[in-house]
N, C-alpha and C. Protein backbone atom coordinates (compact mmCIF):
# COMPACT_ATOMS: atom_id res chain seq x y z
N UNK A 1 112.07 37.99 118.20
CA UNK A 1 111.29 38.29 117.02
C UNK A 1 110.15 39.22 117.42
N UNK A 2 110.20 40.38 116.56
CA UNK A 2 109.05 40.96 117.11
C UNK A 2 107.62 41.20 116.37
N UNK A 3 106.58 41.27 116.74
CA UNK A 3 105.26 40.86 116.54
C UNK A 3 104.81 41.91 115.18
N UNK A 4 105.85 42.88 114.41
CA UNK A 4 105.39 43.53 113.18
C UNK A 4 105.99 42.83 112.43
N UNK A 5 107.15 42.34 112.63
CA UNK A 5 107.77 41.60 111.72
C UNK A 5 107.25 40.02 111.20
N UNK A 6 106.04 39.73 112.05
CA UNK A 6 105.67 38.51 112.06
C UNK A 6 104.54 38.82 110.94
N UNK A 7 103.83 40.10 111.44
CA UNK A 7 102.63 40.12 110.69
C UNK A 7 102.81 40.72 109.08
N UNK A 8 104.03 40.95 108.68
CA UNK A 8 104.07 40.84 107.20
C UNK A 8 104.85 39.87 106.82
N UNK A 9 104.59 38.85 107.07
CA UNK A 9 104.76 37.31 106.46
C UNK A 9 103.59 36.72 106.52
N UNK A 10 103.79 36.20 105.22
CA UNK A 10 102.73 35.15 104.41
C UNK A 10 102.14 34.32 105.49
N UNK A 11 100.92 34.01 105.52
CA UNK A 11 100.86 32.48 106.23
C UNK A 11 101.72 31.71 105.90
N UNK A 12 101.95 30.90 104.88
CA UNK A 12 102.83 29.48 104.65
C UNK A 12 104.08 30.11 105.53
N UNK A 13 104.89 31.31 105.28
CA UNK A 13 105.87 31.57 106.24
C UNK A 13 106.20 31.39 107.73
N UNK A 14 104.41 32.06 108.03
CA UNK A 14 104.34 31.85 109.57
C UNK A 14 104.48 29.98 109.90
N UNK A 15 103.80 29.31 109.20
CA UNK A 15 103.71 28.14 109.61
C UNK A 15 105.41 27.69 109.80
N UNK A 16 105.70 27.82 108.29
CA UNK A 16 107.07 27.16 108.47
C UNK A 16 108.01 27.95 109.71
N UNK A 17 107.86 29.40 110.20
CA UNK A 17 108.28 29.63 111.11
C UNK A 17 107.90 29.10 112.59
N UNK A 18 106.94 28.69 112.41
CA UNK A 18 106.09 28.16 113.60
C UNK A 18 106.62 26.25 113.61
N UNK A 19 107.08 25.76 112.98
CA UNK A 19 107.25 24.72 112.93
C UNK A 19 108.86 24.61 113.06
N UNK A 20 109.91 25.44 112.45
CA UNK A 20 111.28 25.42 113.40
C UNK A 20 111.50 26.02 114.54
N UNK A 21 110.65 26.73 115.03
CA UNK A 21 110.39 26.93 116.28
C UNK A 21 110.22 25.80 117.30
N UNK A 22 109.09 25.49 117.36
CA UNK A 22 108.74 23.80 117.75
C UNK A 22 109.70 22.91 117.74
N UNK A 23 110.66 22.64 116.85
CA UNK A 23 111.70 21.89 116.49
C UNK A 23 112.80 22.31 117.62
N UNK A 24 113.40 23.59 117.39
CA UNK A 24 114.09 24.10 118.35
C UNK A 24 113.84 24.06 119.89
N UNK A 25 112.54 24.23 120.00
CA UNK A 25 112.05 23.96 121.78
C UNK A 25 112.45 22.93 121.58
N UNK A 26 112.22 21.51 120.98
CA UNK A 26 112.47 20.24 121.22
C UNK A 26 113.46 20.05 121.85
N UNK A 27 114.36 20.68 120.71
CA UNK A 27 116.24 20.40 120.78
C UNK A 27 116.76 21.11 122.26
N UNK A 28 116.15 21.79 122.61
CA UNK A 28 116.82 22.97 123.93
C UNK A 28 116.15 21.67 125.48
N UNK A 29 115.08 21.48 125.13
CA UNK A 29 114.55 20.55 126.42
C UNK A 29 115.21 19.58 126.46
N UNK A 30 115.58 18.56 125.10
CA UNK A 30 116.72 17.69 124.99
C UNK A 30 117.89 18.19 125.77
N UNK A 31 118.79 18.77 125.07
CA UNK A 31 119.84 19.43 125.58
C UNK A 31 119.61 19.89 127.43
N UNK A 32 118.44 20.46 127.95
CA UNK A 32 118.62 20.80 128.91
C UNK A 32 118.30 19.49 130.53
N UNK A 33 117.41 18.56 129.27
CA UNK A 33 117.77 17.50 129.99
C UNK A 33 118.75 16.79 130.47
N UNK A 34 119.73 17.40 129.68
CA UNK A 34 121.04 16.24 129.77
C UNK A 34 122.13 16.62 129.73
N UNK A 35 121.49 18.15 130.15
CA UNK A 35 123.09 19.06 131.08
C UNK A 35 123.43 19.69 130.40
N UNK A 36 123.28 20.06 128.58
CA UNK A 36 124.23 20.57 127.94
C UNK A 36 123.65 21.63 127.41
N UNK A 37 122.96 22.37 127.86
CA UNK A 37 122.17 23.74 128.03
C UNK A 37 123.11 25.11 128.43
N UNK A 38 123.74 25.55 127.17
CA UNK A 38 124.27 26.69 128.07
C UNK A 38 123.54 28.57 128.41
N UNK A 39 122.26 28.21 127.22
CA UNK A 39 121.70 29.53 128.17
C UNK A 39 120.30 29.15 128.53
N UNK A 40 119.75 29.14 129.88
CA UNK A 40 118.56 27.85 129.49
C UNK A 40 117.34 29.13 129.88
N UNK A 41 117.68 30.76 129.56
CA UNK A 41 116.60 31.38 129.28
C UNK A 41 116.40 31.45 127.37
N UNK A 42 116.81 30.84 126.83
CA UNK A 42 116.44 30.58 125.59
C UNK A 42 115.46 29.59 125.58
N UNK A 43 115.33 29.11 126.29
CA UNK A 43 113.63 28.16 126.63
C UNK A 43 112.74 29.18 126.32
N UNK A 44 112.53 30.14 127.03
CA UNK A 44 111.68 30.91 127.64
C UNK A 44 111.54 31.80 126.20
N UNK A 45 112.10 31.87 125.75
CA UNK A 45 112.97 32.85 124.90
C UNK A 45 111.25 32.38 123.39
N UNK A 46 112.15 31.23 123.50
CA UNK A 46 111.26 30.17 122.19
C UNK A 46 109.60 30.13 122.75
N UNK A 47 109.37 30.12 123.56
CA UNK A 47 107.90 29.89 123.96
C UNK A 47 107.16 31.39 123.40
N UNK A 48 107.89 32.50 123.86
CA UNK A 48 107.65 33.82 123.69
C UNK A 48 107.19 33.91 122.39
N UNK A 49 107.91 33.72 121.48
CA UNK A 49 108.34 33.56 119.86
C UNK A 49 107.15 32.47 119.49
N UNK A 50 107.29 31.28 119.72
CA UNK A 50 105.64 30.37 119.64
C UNK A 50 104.20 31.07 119.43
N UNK A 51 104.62 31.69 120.98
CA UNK A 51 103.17 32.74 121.13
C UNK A 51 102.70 33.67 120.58
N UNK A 52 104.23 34.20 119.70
CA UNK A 52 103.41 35.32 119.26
C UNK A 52 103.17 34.84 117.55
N UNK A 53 103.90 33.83 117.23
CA UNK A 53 103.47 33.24 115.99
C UNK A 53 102.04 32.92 116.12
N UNK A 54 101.62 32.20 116.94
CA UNK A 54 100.34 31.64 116.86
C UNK A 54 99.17 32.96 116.65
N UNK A 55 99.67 33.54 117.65
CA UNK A 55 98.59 35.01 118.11
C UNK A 55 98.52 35.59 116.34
N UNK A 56 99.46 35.92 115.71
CA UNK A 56 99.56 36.30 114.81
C UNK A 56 98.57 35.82 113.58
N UNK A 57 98.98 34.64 113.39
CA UNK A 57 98.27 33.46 112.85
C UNK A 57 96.47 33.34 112.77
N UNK A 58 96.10 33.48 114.39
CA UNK A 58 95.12 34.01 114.94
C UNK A 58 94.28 34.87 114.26
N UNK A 59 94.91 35.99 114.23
CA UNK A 59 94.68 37.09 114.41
C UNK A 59 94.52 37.28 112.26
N UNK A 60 95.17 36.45 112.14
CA UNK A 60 94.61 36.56 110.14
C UNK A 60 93.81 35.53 110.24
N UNK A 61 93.67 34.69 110.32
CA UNK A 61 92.47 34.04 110.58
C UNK A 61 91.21 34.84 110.95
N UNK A 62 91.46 35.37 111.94
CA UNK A 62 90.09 35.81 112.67
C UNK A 62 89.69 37.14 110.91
N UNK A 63 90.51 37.82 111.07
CA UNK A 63 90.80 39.20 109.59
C UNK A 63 90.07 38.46 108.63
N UNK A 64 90.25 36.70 108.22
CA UNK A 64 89.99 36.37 106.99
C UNK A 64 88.70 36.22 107.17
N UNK A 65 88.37 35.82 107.94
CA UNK A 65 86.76 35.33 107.93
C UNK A 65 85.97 35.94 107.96
């Protein structure tokens, strides 16, 4: 996901994107706990994507105030 595409979505969007995100890390650490991980740079993948939701998020926040 890349970081222009983030910043023309709504807040409520970002959140809800920010929250199946989260969900998905869950499911991949599950899975990679217990062997059944078949690409386990999609970890890495999701954290990336986290970060730049948040930064984003951030970053209208900081704009709104």
């Amino acid at each position: 996901m890349k970081a222009n595409e983030l910043r023309d979505m709504t807040a409520v969007e970002l959140e809800k994107k920010l929250k199946d995100l989260k969900a998905e890390l869950f499911n991949l650490r599950f899975q990679h706990a217990i062997n059944q991980l078949d690409n386990p740079m999609r970890i890495d993948t999701v954290k990336k994507d986290i970060a730049r939701v948040m930064t984003v998020m951030a970053q209208n926040n900081a704009k709104n105030a």
